[in-house]
C-alpha atoms as a PDB file:
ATOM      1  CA  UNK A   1     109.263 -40.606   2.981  1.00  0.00           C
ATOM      2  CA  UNK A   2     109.562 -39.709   6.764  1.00  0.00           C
ATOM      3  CA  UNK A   3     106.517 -37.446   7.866  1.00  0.00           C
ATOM      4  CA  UNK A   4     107.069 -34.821  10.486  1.00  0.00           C
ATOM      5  CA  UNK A   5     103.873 -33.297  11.785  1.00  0.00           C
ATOM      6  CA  UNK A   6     105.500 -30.072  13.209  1.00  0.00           C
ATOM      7  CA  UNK A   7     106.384 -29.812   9.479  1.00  0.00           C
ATOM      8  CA  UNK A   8     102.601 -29.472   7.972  1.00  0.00           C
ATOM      9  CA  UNK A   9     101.739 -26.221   6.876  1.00  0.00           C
ATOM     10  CA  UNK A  10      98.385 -24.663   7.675  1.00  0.00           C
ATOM     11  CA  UNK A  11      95.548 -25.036   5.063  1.00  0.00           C
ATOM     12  CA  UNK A  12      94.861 -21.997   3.485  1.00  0.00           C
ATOM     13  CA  UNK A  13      91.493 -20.257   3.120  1.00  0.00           C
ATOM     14  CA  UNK A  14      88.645 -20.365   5.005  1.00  0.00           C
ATOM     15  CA  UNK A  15      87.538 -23.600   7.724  1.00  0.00           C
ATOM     16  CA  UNK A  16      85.246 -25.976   5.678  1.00  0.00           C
ATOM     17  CA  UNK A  17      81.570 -25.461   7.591  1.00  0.00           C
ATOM     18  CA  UNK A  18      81.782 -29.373   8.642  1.00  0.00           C
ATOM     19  CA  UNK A  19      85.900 -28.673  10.388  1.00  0.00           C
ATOM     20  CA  UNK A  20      84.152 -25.364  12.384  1.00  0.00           C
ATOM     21  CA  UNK A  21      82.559 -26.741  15.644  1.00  0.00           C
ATOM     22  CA  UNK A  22      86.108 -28.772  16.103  1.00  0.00           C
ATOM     23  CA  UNK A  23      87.544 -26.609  17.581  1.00  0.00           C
ATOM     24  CA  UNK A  24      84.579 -26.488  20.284  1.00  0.00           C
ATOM     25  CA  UNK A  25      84.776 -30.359  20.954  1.00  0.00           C
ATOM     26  CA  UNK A  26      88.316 -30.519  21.011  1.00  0.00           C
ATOM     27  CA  UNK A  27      88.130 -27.856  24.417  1.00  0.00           C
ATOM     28  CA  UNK A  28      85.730 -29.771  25.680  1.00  0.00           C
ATOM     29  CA  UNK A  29      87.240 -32.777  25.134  1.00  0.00           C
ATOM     30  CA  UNK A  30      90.192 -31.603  26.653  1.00  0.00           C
ATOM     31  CA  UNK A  31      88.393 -30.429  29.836  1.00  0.00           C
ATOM     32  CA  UNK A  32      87.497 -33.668  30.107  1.00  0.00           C
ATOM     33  CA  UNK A  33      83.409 -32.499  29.221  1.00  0.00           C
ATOM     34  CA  UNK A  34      83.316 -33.717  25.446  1.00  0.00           C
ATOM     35  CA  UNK A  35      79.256 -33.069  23.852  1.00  0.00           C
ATOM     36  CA  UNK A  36      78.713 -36.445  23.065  1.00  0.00           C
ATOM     37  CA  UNK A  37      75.867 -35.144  21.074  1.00  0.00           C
ATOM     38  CA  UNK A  38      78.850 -34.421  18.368  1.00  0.00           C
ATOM     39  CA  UNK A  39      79.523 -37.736  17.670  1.00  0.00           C
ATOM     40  CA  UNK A  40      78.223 -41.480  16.478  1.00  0.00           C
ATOM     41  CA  UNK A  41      76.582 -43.530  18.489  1.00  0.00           C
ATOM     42  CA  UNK A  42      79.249 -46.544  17.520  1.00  0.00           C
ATOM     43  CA  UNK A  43      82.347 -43.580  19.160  1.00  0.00           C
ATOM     44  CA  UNK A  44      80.249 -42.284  22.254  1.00  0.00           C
ATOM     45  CA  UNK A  45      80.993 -44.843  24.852  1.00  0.00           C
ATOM     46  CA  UNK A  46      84.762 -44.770  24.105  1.00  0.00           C
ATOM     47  CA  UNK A  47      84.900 -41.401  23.984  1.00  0.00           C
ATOM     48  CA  UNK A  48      82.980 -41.272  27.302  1.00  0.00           C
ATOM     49  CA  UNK A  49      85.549 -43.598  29.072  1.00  0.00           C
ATOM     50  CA  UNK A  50      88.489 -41.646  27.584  1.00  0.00           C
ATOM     51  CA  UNK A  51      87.385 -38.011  28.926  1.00  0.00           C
ATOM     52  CA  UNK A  52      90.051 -38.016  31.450  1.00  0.00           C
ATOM     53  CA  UNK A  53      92.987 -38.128  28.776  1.00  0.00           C
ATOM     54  CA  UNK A  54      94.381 -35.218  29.332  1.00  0.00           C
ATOM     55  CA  UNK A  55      93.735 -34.966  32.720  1.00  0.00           C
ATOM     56  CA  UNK A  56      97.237 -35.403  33.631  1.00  0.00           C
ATOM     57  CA  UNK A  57      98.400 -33.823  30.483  1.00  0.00           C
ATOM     58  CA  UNK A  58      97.109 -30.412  31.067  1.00  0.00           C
ATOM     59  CA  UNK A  59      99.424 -29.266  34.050  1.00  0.00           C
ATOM     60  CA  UNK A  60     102.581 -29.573  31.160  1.00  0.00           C
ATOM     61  CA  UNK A  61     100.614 -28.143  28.087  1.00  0.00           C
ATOM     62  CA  UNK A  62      99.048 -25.408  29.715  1.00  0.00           C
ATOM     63  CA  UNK A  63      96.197 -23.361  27.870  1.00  0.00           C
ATOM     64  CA  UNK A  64      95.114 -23.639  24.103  1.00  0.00           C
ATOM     65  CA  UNK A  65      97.215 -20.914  21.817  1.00  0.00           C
ATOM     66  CA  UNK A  66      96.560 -22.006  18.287  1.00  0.00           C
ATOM     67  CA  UNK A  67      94.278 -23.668  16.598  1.00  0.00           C
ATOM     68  CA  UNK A  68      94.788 -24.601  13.046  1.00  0.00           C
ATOM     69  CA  UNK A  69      93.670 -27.142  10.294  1.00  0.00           C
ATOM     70  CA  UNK A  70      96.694 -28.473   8.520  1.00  0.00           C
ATOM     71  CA  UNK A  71      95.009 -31.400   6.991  1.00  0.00           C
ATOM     72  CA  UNK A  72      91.919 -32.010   5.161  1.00  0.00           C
ATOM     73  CA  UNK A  73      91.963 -35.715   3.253  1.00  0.00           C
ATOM     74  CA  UNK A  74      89.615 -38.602   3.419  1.00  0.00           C
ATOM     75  CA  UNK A  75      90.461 -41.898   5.325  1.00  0.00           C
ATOM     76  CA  UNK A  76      88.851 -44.707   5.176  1.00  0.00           C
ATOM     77  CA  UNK A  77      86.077 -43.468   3.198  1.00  0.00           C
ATOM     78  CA  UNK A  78      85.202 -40.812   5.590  1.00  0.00           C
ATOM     79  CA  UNK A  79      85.988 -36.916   5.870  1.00  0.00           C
ATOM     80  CA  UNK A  80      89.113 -36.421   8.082  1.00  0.00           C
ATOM     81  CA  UNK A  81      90.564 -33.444   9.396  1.00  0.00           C
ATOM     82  CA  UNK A  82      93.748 -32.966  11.210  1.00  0.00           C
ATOM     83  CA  UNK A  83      94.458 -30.122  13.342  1.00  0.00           C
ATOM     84  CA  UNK A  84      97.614 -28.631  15.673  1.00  0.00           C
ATOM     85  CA  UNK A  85      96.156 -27.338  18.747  1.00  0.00           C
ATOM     86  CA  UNK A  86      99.451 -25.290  20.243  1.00  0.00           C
ATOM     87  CA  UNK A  87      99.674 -24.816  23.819  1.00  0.00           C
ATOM     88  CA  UNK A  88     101.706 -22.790  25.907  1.00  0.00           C
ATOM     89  CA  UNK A  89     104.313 -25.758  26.447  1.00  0.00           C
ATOM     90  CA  UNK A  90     103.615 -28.240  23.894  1.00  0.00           C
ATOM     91  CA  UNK A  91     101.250 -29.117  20.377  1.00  0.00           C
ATOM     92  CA  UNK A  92      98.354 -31.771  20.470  1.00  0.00           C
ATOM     93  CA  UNK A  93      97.872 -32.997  17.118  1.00  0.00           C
ATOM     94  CA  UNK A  94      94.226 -34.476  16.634  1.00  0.00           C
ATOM     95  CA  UNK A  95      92.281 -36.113  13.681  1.00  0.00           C
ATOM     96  CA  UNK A  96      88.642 -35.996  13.644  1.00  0.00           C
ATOM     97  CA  UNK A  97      86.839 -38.158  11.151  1.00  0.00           C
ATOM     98  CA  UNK A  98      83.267 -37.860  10.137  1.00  0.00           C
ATOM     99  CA  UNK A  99      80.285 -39.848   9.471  1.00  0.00           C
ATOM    100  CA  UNK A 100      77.944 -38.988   6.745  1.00  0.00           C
ATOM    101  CA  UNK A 101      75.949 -37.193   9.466  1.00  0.00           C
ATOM    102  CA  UNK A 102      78.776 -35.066  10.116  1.00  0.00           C
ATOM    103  CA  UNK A 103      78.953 -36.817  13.595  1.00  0.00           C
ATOM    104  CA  UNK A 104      82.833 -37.812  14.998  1.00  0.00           C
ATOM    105  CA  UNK A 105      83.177 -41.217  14.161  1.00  0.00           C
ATOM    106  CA  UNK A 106      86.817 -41.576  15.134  1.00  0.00           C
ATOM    107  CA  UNK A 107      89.541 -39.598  16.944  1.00  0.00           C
ATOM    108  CA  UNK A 108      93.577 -40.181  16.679  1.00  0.00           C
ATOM    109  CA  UNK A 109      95.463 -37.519  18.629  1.00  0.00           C
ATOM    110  CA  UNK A 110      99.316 -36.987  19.052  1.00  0.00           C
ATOM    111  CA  UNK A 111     100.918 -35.131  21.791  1.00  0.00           C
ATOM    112  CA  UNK A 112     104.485 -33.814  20.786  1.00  0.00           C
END
């Protein structure tokens, strides 16, 4: 079956405690500032080298509108959470996974 993101529907109820301080790294992250305290040691240097992603992104998405989990499933053995961070002029779609720690082990993100 053909998946369209702009299609998910927001997860109901309250943020899981572990989804909360996404929100957080995913502004940093887009400022090109991410806390690499947040995530595992194995997902810090690439995440480091890839600060500057949306550096020339920004300029066309504009400021963060909406934030909202529309996802919550594990893959690959780990806790995964995708959100849609709107923007004035476009949607980021991002999926953090987590390490038993609760650190980011992994981040996929789609820009639409």
């Amino acid at each position: 079956p053909k998946l369209s993101l702009r299609d998910l529907a927001p997860v109901r109820g309250k943020l899981p405690a572990a989804a909360q301080p996404l929100r957080q790294e995913y502004e940093l992250f887009y400022a090109g500032t991410p806390d690499l305290r947040r995530y595992s040691h194995h997902a810090r240097l690439t995440i480091w080298q890839s600060r500057d992603t949306f550096e020339g992104r920004k300029p066309r998405l504009g400021a963060l509108k909406d934030w909202q989990l529309v996802r919550h499933a594990p893959t690959g053995g780990q806790d995964s959470y995708l959100f849609r961070a709107t923007h004035e002029h476009g949607e980021v779609y991002i999926r953090y996974s987590l390490d038993r720690d609760g650190r980011i082990e992994r981040v996929v993100w789609w820009h639409l």
